[in-house]
PDB file of N, CA and C in Angstrom:
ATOM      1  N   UNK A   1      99.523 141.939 128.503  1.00  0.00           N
ATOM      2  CA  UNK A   1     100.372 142.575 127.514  1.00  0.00           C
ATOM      3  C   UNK A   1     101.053 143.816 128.095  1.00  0.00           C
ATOM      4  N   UNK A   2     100.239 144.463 129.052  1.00  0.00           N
ATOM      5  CA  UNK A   2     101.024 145.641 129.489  1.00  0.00           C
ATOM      6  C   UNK A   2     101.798 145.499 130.191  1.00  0.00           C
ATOM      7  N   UNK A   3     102.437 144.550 130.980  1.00  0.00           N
ATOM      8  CA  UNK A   3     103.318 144.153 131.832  1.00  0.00           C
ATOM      9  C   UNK A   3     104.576 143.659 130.888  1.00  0.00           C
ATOM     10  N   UNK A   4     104.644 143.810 129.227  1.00  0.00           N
ATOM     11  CA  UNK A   4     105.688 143.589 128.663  1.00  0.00           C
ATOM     12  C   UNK A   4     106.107 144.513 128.102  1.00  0.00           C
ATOM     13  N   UNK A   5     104.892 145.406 128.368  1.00  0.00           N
ATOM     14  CA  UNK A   5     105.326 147.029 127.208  1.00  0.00           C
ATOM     15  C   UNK A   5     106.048 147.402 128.438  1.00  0.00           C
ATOM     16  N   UNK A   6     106.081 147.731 129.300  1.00  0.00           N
ATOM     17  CA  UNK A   6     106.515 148.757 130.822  1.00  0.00           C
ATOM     18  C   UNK A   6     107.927 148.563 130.871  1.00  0.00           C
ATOM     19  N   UNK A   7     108.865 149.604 129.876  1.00  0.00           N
ATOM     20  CA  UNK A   7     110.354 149.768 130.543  1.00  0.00           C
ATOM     21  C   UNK A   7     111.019 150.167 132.032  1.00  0.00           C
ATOM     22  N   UNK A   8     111.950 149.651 132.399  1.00  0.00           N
ATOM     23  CA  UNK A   8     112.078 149.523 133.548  1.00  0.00           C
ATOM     24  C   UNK A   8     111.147 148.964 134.823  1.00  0.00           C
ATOM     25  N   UNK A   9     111.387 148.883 135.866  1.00  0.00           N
ATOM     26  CA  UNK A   9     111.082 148.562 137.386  1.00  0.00           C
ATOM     27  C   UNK A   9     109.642 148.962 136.621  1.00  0.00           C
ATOM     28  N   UNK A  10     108.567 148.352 137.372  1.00  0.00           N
ATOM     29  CA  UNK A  10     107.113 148.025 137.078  1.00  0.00           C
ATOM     30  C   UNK A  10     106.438 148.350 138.530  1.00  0.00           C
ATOM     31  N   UNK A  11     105.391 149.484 138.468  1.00  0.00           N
ATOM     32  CA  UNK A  11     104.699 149.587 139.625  1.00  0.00           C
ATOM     33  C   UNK A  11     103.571 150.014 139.909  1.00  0.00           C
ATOM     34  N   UNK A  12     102.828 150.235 140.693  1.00  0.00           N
ATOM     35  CA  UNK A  12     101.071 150.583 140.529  1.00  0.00           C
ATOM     36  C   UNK A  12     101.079 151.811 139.696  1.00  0.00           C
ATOM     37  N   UNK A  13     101.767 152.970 139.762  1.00  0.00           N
ATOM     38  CA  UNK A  13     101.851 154.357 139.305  1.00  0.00           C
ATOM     39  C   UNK A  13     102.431 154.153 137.680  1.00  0.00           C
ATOM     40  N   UNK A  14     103.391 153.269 137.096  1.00  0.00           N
ATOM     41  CA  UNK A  14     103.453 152.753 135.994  1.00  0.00           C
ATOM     42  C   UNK A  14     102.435 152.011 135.140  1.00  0.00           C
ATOM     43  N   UNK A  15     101.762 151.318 136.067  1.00  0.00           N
ATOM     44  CA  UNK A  15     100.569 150.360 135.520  1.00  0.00           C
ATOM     45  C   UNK A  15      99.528 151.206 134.769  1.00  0.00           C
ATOM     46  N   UNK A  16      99.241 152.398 135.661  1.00  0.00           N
ATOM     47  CA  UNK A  16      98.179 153.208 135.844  1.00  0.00           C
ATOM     48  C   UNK A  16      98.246 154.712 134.496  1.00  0.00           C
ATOM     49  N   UNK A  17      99.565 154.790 134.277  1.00  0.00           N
ATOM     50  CA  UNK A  17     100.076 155.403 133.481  1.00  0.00           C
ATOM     51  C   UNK A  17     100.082 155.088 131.956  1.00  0.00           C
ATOM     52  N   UNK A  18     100.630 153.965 131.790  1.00  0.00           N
ATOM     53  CA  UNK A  18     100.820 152.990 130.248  1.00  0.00           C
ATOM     54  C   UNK A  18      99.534 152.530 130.355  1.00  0.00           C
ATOM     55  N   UNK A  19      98.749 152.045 131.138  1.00  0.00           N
ATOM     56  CA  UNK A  19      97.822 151.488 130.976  1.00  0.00           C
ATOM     57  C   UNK A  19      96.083 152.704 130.141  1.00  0.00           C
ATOM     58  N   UNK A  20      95.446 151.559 129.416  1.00  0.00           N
ATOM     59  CA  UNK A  20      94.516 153.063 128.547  1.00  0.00           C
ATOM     60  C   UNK A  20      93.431 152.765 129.140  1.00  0.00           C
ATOM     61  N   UNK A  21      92.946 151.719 130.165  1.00  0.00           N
ATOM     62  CA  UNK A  21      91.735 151.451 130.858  1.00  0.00           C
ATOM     63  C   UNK A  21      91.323 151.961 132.170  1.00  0.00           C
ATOM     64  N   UNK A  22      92.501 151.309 132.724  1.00  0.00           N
ATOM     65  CA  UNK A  22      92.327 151.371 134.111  1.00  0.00           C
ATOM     66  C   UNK A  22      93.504 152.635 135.117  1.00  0.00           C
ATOM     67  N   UNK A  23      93.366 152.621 136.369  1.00  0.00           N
ATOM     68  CA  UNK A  23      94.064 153.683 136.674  1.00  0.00           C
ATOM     69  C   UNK A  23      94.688 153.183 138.017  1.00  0.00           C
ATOM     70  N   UNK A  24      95.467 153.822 138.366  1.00  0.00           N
ATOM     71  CA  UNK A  24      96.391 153.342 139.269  1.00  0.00           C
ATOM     72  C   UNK A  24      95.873 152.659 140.716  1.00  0.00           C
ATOM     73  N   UNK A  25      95.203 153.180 141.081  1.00  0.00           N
ATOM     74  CA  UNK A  25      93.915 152.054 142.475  1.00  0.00           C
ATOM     75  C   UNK A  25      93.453 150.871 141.591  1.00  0.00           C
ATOM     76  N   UNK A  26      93.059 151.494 140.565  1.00  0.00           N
ATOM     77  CA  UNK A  26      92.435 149.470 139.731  1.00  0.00           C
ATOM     78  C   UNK A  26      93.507 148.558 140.795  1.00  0.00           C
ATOM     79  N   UNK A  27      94.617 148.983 139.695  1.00  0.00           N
ATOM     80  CA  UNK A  27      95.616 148.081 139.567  1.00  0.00           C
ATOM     81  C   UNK A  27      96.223 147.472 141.729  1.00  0.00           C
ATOM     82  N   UNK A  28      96.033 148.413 142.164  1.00  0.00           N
ATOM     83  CA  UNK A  28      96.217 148.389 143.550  1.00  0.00           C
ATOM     84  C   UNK A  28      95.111 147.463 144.068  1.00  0.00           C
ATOM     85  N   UNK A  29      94.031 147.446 143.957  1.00  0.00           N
ATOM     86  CA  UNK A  29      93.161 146.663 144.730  1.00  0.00           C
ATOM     87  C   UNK A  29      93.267 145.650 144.052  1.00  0.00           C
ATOM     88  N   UNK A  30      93.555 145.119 142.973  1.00  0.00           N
ATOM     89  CA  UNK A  30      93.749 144.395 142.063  1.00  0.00           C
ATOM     90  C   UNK A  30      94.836 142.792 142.810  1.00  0.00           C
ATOM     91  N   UNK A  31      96.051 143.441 142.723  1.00  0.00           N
ATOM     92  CA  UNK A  31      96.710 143.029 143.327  1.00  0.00           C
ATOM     93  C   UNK A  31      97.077 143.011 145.079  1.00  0.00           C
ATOM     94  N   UNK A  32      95.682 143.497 145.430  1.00  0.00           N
ATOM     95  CA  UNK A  32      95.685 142.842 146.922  1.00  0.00           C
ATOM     96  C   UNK A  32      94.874 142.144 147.344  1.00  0.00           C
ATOM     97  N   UNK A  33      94.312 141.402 146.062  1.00  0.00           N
ATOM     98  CA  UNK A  33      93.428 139.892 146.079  1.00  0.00           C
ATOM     99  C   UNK A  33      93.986 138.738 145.953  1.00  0.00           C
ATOM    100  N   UNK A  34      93.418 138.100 147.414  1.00  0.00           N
ATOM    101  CA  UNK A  34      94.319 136.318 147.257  1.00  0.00           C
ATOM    102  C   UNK A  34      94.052 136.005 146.066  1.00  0.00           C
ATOM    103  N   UNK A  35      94.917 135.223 145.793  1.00  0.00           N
ATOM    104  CA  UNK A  35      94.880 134.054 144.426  1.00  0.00           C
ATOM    105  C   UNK A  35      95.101 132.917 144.531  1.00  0.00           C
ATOM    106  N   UNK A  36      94.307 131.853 144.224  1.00  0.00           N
ATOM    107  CA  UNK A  36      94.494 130.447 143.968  1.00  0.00           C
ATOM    108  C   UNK A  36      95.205 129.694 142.910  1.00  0.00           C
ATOM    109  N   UNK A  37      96.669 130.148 143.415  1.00  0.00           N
ATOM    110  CA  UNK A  37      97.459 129.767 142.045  1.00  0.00           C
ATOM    111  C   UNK A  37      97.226 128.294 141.675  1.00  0.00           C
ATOM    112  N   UNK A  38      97.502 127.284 142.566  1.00  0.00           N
ATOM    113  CA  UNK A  38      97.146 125.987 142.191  1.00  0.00           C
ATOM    114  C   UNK A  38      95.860 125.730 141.282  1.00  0.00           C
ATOM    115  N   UNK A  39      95.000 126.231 141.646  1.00  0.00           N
ATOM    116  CA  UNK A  39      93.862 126.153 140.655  1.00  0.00           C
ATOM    117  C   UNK A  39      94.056 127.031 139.443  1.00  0.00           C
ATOM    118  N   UNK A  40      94.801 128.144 139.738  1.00  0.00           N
ATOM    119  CA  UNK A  40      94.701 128.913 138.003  1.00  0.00           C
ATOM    120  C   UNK A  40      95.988 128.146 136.998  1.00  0.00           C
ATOM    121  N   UNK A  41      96.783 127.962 137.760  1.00  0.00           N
ATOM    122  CA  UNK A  41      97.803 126.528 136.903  1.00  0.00           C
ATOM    123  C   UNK A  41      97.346 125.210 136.671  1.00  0.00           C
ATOM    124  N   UNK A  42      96.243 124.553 137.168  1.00  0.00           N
ATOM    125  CA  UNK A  42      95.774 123.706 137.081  1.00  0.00           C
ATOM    126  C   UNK A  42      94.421 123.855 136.023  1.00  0.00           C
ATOM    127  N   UNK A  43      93.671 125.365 135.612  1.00  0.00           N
ATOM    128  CA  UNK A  43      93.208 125.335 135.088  1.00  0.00           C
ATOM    129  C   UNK A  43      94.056 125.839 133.021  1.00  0.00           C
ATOM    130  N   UNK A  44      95.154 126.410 133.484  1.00  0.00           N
ATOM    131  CA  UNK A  44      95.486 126.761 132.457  1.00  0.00           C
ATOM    132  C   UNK A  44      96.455 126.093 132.050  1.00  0.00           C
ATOM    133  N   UNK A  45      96.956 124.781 132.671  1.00  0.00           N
ATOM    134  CA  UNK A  45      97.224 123.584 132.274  1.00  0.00           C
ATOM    135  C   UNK A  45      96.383 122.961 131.669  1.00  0.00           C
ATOM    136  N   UNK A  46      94.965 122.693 132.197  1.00  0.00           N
ATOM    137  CA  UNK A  46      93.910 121.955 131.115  1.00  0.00           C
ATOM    138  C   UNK A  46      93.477 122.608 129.657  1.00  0.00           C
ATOM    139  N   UNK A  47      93.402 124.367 129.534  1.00  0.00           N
ATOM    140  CA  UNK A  47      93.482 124.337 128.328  1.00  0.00           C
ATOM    141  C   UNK A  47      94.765 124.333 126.955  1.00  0.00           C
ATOM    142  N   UNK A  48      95.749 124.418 127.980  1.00  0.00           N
ATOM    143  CA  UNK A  48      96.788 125.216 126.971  1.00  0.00           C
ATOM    144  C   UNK A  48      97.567 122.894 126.520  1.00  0.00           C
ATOM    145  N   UNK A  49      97.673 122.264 127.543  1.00  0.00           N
ATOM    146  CA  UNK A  49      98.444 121.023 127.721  1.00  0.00           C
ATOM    147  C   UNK A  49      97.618 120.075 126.908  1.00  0.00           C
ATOM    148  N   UNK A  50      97.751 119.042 126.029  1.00  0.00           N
ATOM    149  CA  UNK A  50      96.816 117.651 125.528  1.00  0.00           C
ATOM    150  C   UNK A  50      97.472 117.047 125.988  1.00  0.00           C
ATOM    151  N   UNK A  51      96.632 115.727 126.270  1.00  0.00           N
ATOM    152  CA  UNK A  51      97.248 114.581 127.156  1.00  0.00           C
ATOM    153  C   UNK A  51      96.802 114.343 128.103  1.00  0.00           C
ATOM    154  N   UNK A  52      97.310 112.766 128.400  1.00  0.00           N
ATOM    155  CA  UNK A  52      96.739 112.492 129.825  1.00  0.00           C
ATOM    156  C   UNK A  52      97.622 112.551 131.117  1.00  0.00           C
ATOM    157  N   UNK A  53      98.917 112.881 130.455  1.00  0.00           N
ATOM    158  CA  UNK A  53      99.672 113.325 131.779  1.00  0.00           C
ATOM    159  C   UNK A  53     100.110 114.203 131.811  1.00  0.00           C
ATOM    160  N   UNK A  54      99.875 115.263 132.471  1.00  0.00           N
ATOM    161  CA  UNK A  54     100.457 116.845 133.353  1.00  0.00           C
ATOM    162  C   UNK A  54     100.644 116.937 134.454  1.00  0.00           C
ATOM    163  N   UNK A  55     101.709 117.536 134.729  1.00  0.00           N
ATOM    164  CA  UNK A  55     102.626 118.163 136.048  1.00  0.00           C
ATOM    165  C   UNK A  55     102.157 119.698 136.043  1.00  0.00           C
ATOM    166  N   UNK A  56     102.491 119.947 137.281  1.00  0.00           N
ATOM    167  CA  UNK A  56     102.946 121.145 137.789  1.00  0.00           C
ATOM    168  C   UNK A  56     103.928 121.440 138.619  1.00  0.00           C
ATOM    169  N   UNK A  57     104.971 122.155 138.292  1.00  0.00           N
ATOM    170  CA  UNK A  57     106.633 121.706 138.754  1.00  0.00           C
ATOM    171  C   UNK A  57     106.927 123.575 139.662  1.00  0.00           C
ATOM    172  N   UNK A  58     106.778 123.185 140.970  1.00  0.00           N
ATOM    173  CA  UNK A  58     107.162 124.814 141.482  1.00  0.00           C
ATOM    174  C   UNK A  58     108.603 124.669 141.580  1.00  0.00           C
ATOM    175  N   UNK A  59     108.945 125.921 141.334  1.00  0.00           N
ATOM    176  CA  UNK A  59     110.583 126.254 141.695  1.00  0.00           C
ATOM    177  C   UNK A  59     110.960 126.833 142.967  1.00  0.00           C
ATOM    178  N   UNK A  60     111.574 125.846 143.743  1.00  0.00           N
ATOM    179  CA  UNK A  60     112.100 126.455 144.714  1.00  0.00           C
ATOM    180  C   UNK A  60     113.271 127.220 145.141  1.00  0.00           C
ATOM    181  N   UNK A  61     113.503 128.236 144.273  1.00  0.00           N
ATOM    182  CA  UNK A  61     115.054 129.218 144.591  1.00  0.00           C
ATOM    183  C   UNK A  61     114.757 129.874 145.668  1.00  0.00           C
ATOM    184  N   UNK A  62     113.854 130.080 145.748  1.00  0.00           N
ATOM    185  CA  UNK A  62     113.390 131.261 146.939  1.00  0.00           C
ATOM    186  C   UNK A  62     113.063 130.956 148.797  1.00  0.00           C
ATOM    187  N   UNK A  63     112.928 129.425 148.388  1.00  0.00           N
ATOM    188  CA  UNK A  63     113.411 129.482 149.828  1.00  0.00           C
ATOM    189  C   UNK A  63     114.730 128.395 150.421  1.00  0.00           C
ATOM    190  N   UNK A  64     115.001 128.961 151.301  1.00  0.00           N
ATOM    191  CA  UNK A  64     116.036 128.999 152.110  1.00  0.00           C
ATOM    192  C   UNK A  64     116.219 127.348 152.327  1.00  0.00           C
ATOM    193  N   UNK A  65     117.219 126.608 152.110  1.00  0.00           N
ATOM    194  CA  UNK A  65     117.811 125.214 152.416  1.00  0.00           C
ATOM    195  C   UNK A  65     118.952 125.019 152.706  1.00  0.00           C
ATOM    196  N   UNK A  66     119.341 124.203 153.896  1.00  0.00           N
ATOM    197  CA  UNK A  66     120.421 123.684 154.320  1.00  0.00           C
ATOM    198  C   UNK A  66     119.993 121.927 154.467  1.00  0.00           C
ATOM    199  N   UNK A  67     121.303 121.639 154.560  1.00  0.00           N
ATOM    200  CA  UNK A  67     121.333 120.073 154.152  1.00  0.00           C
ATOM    201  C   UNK A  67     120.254 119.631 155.316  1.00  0.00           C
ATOM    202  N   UNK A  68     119.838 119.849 156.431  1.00  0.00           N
ATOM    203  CA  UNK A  68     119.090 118.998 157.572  1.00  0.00           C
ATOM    204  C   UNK A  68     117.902 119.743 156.767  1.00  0.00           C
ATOM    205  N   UNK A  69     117.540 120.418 156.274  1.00  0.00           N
ATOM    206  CA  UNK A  69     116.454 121.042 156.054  1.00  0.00           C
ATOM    207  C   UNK A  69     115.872 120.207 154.791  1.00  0.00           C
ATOM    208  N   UNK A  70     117.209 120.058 153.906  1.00  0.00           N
ATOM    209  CA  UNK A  70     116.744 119.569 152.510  1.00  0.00           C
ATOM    210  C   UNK A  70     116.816 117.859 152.590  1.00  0.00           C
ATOM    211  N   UNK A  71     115.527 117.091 152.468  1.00  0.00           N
ATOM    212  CA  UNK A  71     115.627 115.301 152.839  1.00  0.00           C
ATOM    213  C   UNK A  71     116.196 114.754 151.436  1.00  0.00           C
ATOM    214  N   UNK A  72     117.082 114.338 151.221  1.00  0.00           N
ATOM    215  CA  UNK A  72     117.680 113.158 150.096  1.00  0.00           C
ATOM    216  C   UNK A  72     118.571 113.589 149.398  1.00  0.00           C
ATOM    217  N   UNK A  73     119.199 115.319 149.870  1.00  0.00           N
ATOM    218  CA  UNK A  73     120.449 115.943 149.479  1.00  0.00           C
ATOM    219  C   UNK A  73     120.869 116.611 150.499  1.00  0.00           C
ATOM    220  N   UNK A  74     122.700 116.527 149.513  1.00  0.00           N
ATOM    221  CA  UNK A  74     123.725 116.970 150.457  1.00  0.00           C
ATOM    222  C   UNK A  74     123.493 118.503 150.079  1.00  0.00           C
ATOM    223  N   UNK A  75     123.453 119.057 148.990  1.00  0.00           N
ATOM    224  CA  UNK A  75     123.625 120.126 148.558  1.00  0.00           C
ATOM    225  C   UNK A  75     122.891 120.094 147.018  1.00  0.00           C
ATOM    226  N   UNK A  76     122.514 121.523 147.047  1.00  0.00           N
ATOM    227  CA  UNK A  76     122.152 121.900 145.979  1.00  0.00           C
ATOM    228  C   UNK A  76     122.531 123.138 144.958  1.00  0.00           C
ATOM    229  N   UNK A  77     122.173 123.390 143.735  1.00  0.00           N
ATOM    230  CA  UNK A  77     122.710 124.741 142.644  1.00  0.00           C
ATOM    231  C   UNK A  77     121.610 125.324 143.442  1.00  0.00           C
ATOM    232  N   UNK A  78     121.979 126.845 143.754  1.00  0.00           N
ATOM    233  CA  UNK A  78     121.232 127.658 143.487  1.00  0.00           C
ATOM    234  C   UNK A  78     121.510 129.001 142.622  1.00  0.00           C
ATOM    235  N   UNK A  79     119.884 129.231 141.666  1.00  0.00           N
ATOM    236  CA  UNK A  79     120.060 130.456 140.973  1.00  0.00           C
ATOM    237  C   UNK A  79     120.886 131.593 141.585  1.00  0.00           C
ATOM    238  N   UNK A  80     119.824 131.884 142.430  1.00  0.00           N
ATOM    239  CA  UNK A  80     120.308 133.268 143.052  1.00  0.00           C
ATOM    240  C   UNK A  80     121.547 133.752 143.508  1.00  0.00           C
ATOM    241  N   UNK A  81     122.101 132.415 144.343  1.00  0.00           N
ATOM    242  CA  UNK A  81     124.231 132.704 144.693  1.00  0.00           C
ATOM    243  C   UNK A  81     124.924 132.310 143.344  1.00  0.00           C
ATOM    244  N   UNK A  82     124.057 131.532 142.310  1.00  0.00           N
ATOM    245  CA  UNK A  82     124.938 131.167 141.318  1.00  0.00           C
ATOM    246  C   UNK A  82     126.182 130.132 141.774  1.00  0.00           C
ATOM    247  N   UNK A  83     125.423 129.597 142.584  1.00  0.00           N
ATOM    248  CA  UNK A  83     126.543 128.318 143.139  1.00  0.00           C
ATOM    249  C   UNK A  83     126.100 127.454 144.095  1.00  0.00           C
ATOM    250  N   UNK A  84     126.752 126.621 144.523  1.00  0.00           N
ATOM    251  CA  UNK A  84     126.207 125.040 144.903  1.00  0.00           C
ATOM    252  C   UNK A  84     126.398 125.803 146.279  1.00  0.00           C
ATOM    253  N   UNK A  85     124.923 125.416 146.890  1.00  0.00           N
ATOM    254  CA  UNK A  85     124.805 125.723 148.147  1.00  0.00           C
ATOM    255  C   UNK A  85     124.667 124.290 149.338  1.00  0.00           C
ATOM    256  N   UNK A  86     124.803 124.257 150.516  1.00  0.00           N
ATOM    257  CA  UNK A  86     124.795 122.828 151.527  1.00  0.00           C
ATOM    258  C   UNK A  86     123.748 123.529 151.929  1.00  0.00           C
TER     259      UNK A  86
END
């Protein structure tokens, strides 16, 4: 929830500030622990999803493609240029 209250740019010294628990190192060591995203999407797919079929769909804007790079396209939209990239 506190990551929706926080106006503007968001950072350990913000966290630590708005926040009524914890203090600005929490939040620092906090976030310099690996995470097993596949498993925490895979687990919070099983409670939140019913059914017997679920996906997990990553978005790739963020990395870098050119047509030899990308197999079964010429080109693609991307978010970030806001236009069809090769």
């Amino acid at each position: 929830m506190l990551y929706l209250l926080i106006p503007g740019r968001m950072n350990f010294l913000k966290l630590g500030r708005y926040g009524r628990f914890f203090c600005e190192q929490h939040f620092r060591q906090d976030f310099s622990k690996d995470v097993d995203w596949l498993e925490f999407n895979h687990q919070l797919s099983n409670k939140l999803l019913t059914g017997a079929r679920k996906a997990i769909v990553v978005e790739p804007d963020l990395i870098a493609k050119s047509r030899k790079d990308t197999l079964w396209i010429g080109s693609f939209w991307s978010d970030c240029s806001d236009r069809t990239e090769d």
